[in-house]
PDB file of N, CA and C in Angstrom:
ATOM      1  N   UNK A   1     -18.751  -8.781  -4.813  1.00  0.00           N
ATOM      2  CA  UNK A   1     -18.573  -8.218  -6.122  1.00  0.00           C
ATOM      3  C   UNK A   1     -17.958  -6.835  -6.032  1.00  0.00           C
ATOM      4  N   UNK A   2     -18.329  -6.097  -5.146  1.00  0.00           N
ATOM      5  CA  UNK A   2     -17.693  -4.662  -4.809  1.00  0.00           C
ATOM      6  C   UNK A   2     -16.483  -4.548  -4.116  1.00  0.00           C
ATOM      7  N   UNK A   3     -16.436  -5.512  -3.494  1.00  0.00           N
ATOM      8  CA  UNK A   3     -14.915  -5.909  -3.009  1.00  0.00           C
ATOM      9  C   UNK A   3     -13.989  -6.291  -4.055  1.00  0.00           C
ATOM     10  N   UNK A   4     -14.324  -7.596  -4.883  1.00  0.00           N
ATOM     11  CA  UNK A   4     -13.155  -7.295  -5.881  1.00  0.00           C
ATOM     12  C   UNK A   4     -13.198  -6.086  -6.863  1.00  0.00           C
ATOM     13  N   UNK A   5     -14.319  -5.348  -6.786  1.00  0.00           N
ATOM     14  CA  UNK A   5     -14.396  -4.422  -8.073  1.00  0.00           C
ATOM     15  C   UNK A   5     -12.924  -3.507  -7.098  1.00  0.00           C
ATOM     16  N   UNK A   6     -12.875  -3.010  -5.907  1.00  0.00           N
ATOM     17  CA  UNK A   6     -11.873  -2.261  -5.423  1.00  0.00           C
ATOM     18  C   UNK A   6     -10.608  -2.261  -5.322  1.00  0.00           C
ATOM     19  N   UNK A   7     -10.698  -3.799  -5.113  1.00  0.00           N
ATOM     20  CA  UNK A   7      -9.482  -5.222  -5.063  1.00  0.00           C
ATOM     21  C   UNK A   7      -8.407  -4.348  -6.438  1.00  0.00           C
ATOM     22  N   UNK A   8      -9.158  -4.743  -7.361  1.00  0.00           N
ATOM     23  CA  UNK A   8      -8.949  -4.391  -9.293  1.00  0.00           C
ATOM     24  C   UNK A   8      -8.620  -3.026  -8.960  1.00  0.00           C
ATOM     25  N   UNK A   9      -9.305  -2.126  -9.055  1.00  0.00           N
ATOM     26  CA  UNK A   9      -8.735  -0.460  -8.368  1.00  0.00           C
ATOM     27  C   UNK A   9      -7.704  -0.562  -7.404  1.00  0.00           C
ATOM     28  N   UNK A  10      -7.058  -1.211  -6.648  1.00  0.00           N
ATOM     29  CA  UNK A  10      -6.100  -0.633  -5.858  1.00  0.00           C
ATOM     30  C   UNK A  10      -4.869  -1.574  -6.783  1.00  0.00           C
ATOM     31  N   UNK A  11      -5.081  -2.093  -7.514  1.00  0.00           N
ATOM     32  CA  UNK A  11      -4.142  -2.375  -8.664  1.00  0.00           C
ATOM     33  C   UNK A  11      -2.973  -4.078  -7.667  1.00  0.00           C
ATOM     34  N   UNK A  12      -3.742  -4.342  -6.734  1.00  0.00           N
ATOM     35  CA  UNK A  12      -3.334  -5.659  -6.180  1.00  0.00           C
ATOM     36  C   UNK A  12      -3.584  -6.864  -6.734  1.00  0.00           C
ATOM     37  N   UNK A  13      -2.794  -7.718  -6.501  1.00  0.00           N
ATOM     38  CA  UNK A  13      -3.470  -9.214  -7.456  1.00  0.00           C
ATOM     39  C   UNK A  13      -4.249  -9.937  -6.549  1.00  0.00           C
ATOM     40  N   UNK A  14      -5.845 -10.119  -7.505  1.00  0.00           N
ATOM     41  CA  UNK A  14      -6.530 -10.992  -6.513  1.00  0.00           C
ATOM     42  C   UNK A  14      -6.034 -12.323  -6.164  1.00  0.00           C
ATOM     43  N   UNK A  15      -5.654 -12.950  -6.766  1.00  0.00           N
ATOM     44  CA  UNK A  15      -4.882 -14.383  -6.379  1.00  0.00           C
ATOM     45  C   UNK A  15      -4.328 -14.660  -5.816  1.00  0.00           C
ATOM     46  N   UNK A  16      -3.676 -13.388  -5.604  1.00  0.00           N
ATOM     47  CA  UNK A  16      -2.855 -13.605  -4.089  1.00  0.00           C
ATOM     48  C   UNK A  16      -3.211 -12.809  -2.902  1.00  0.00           C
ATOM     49  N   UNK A  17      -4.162 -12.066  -3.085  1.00  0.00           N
ATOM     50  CA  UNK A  17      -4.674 -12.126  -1.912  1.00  0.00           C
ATOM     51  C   UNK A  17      -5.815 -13.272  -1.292  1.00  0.00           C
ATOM     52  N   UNK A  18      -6.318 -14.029  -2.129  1.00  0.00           N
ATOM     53  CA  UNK A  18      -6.791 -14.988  -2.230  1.00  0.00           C
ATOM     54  C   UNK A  18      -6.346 -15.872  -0.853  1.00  0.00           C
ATOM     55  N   UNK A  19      -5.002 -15.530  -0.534  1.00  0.00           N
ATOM     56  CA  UNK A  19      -4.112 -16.513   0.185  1.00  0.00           C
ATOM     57  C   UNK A  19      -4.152 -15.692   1.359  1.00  0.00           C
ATOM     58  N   UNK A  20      -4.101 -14.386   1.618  1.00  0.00           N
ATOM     59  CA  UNK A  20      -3.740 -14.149   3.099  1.00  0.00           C
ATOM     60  C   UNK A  20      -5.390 -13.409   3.824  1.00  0.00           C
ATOM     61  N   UNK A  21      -4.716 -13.233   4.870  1.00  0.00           N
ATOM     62  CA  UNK A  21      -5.639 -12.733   5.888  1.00  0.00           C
ATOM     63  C   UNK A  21      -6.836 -12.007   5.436  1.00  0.00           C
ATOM     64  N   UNK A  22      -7.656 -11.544   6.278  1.00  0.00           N
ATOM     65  CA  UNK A  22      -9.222 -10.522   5.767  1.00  0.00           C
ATOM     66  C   UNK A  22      -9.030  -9.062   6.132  1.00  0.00           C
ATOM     67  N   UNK A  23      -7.817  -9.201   6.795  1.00  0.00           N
ATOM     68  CA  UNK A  23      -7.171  -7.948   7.371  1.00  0.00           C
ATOM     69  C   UNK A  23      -6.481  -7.058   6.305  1.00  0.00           C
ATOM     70  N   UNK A  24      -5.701  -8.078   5.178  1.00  0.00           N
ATOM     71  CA  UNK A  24      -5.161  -7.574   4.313  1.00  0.00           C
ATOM     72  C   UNK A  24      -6.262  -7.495   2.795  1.00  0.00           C
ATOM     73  N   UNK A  25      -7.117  -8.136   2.970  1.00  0.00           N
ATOM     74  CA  UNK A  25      -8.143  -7.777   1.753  1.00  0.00           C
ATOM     75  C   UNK A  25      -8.820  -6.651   1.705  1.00  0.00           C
ATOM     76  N   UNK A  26      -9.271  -6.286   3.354  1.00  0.00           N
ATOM     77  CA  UNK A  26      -9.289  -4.896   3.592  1.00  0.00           C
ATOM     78  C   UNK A  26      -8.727  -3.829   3.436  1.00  0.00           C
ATOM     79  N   UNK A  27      -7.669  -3.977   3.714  1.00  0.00           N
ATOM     80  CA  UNK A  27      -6.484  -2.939   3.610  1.00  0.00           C
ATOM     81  C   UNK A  27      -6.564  -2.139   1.885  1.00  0.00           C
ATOM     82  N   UNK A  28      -6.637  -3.522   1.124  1.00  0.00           N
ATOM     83  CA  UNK A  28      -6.510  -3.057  -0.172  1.00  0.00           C
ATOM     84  C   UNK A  28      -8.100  -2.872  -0.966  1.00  0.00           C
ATOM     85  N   UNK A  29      -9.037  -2.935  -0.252  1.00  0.00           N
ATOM     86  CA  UNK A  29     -10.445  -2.853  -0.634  1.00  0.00           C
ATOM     87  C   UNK A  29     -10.375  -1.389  -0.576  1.00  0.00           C
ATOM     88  N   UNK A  30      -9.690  -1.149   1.164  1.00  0.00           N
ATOM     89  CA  UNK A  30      -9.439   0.392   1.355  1.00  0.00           C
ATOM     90  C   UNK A  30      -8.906   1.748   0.200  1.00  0.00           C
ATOM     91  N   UNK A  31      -7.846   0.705  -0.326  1.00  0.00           N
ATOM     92  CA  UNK A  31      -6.972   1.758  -0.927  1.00  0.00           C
ATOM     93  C   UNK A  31      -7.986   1.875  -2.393  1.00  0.00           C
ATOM     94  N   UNK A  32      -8.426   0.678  -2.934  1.00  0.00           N
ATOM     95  CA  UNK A  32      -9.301   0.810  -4.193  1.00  0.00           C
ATOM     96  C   UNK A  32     -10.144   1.987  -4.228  1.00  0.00           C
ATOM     97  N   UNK A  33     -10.989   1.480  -2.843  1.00  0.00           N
ATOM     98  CA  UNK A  33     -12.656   2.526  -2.792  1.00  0.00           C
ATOM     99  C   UNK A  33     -11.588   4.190  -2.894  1.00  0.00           C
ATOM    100  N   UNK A  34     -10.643   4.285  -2.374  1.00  0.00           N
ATOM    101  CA  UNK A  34      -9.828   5.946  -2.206  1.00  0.00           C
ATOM    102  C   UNK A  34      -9.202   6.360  -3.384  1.00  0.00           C
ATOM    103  N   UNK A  35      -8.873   5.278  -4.368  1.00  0.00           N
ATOM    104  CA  UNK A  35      -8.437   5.349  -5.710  1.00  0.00           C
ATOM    105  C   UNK A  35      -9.746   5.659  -6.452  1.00  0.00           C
ATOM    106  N   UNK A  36     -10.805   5.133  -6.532  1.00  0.00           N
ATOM    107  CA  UNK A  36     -11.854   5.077  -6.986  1.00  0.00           C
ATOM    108  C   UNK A  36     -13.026   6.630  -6.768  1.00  0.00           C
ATOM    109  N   UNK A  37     -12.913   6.984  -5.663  1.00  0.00           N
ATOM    110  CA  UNK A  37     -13.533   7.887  -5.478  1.00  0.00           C
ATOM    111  C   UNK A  37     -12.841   9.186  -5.551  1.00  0.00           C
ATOM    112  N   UNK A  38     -11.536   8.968  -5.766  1.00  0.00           N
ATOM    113  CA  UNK A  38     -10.610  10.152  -5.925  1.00  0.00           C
ATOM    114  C   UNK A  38     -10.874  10.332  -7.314  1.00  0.00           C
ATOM    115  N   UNK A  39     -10.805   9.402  -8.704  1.00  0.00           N
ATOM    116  CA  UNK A  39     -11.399   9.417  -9.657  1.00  0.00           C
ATOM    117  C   UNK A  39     -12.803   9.955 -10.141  1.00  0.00           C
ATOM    118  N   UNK A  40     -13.495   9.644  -8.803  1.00  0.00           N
ATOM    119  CA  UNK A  40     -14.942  10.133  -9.732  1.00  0.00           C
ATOM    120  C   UNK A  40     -14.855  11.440  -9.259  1.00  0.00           C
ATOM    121  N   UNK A  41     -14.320  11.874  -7.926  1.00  0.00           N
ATOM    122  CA  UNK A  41     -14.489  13.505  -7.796  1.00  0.00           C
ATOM    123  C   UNK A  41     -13.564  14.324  -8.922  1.00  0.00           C
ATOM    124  N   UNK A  42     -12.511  13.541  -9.202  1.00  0.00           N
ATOM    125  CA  UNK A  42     -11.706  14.960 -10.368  1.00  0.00           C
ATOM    126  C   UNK A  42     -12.252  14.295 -11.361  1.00  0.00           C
ATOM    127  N   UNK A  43     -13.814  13.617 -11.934  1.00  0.00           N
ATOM    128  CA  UNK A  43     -14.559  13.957 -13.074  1.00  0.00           C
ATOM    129  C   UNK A  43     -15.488  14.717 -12.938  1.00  0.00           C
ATOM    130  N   UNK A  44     -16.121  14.845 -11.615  1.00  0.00           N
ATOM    131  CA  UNK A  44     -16.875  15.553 -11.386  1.00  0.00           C
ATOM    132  C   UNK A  44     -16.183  17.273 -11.632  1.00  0.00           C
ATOM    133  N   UNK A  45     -15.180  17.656 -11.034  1.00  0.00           N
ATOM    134  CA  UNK A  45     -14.671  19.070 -10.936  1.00  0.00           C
ATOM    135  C   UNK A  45     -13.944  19.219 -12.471  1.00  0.00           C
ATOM    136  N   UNK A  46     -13.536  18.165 -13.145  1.00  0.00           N
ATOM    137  CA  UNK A  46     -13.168  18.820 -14.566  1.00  0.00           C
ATOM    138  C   UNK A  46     -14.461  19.192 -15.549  1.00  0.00           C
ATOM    139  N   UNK A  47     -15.226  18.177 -15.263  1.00  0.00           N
ATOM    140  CA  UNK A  47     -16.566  18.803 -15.547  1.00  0.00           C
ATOM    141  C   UNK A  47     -17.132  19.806 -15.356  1.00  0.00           C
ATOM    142  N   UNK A  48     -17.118  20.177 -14.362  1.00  0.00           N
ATOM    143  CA  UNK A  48     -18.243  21.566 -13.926  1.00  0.00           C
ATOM    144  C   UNK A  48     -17.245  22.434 -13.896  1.00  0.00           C
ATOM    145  N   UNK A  49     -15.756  22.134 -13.994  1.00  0.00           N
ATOM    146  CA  UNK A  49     -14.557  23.299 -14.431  1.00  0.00           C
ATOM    147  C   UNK A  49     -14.894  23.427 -16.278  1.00  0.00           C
ATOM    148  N   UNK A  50     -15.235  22.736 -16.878  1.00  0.00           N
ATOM    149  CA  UNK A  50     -15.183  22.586 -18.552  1.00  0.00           C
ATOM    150  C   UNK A  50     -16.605  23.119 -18.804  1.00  0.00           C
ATOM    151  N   UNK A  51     -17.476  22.955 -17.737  1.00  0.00           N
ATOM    152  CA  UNK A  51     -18.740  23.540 -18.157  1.00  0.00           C
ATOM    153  C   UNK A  51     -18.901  24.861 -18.312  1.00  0.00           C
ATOM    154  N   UNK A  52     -18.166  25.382 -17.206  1.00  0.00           N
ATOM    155  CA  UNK A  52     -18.237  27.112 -16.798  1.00  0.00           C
ATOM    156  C   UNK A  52     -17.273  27.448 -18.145  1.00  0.00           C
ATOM    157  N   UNK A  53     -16.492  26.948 -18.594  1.00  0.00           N
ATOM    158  CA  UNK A  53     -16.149  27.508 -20.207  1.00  0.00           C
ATOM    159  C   UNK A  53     -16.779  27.301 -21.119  1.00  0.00           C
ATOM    160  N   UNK A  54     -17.350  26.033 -21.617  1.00  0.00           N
ATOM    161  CA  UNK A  54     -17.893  25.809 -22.504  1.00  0.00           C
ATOM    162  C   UNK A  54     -19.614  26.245 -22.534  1.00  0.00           C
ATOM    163  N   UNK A  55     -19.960  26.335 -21.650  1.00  0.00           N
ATOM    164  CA  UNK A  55     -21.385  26.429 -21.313  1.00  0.00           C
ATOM    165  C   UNK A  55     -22.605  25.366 -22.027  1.00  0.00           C
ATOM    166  N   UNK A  56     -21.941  24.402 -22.028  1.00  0.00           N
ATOM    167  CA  UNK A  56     -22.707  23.067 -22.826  1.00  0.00           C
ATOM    168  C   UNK A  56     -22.219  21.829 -22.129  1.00  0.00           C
ATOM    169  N   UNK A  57     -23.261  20.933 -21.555  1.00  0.00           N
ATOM    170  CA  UNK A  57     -22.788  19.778 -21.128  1.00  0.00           C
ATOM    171  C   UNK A  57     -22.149  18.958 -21.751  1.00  0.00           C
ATOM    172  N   UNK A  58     -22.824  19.056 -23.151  1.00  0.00           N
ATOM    173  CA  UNK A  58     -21.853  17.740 -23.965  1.00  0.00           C
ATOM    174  C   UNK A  58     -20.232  18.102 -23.891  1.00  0.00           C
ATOM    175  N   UNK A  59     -19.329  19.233 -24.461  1.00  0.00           N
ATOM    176  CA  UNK A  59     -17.806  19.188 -24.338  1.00  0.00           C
ATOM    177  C   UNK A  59     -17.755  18.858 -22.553  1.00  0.00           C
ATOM    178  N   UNK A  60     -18.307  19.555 -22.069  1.00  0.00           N
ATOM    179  CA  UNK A  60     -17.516  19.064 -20.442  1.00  0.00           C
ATOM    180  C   UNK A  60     -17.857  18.011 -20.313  1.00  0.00           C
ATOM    181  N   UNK A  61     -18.707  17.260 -21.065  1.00  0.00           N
ATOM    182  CA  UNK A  61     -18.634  15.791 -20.022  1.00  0.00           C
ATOM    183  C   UNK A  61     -17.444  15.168 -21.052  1.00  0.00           C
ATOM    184  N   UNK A  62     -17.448  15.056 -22.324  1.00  0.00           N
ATOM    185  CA  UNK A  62     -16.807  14.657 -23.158  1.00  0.00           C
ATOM    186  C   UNK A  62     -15.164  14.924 -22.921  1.00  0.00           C
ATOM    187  N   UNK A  63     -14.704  15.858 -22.167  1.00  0.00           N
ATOM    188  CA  UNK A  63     -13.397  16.195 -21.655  1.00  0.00           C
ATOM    189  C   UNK A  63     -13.331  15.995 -20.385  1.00  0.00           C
ATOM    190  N   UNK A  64     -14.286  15.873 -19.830  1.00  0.00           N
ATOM    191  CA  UNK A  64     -14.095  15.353 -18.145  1.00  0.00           C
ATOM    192  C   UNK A  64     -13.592  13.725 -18.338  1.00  0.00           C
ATOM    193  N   UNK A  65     -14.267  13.094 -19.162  1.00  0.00           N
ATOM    194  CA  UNK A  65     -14.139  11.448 -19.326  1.00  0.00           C
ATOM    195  C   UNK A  65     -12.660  11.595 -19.752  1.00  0.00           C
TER     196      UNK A  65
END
């Protein structure tokens, strides 16, 4: 399930990877989880960048999203 959730994040078609190697499902599991976590860290830092202005969680989370 976490494999295709990454699959979907690295913006590859599952169906066709469906067809080749485990070498290449990896490859692009790889690039998802690095797409994916590159995402949650610049929500994390626009956040706690929007907080130190706003001084209220609700706008920074609301502009971090």
């Amino acid at each position: 399930m976490l494999q295709s959730f990454f699959i979907i994040c690295s913006g590859a078609d599952s169906n066709l990877l469906q067809t080749c190697s485990q070498g290449e499902k990896t490859k692009y599991v790889g690039i998802g989880a690095t797409v994916f976590f590159t995402a949650v860290m610049a929500f994390i830092a626009s956040s706690y960048a929007l907080f130190t202005v706003f001084d209220s969680i609700y706008p920074a989370l609301l502009f971090g999203i």
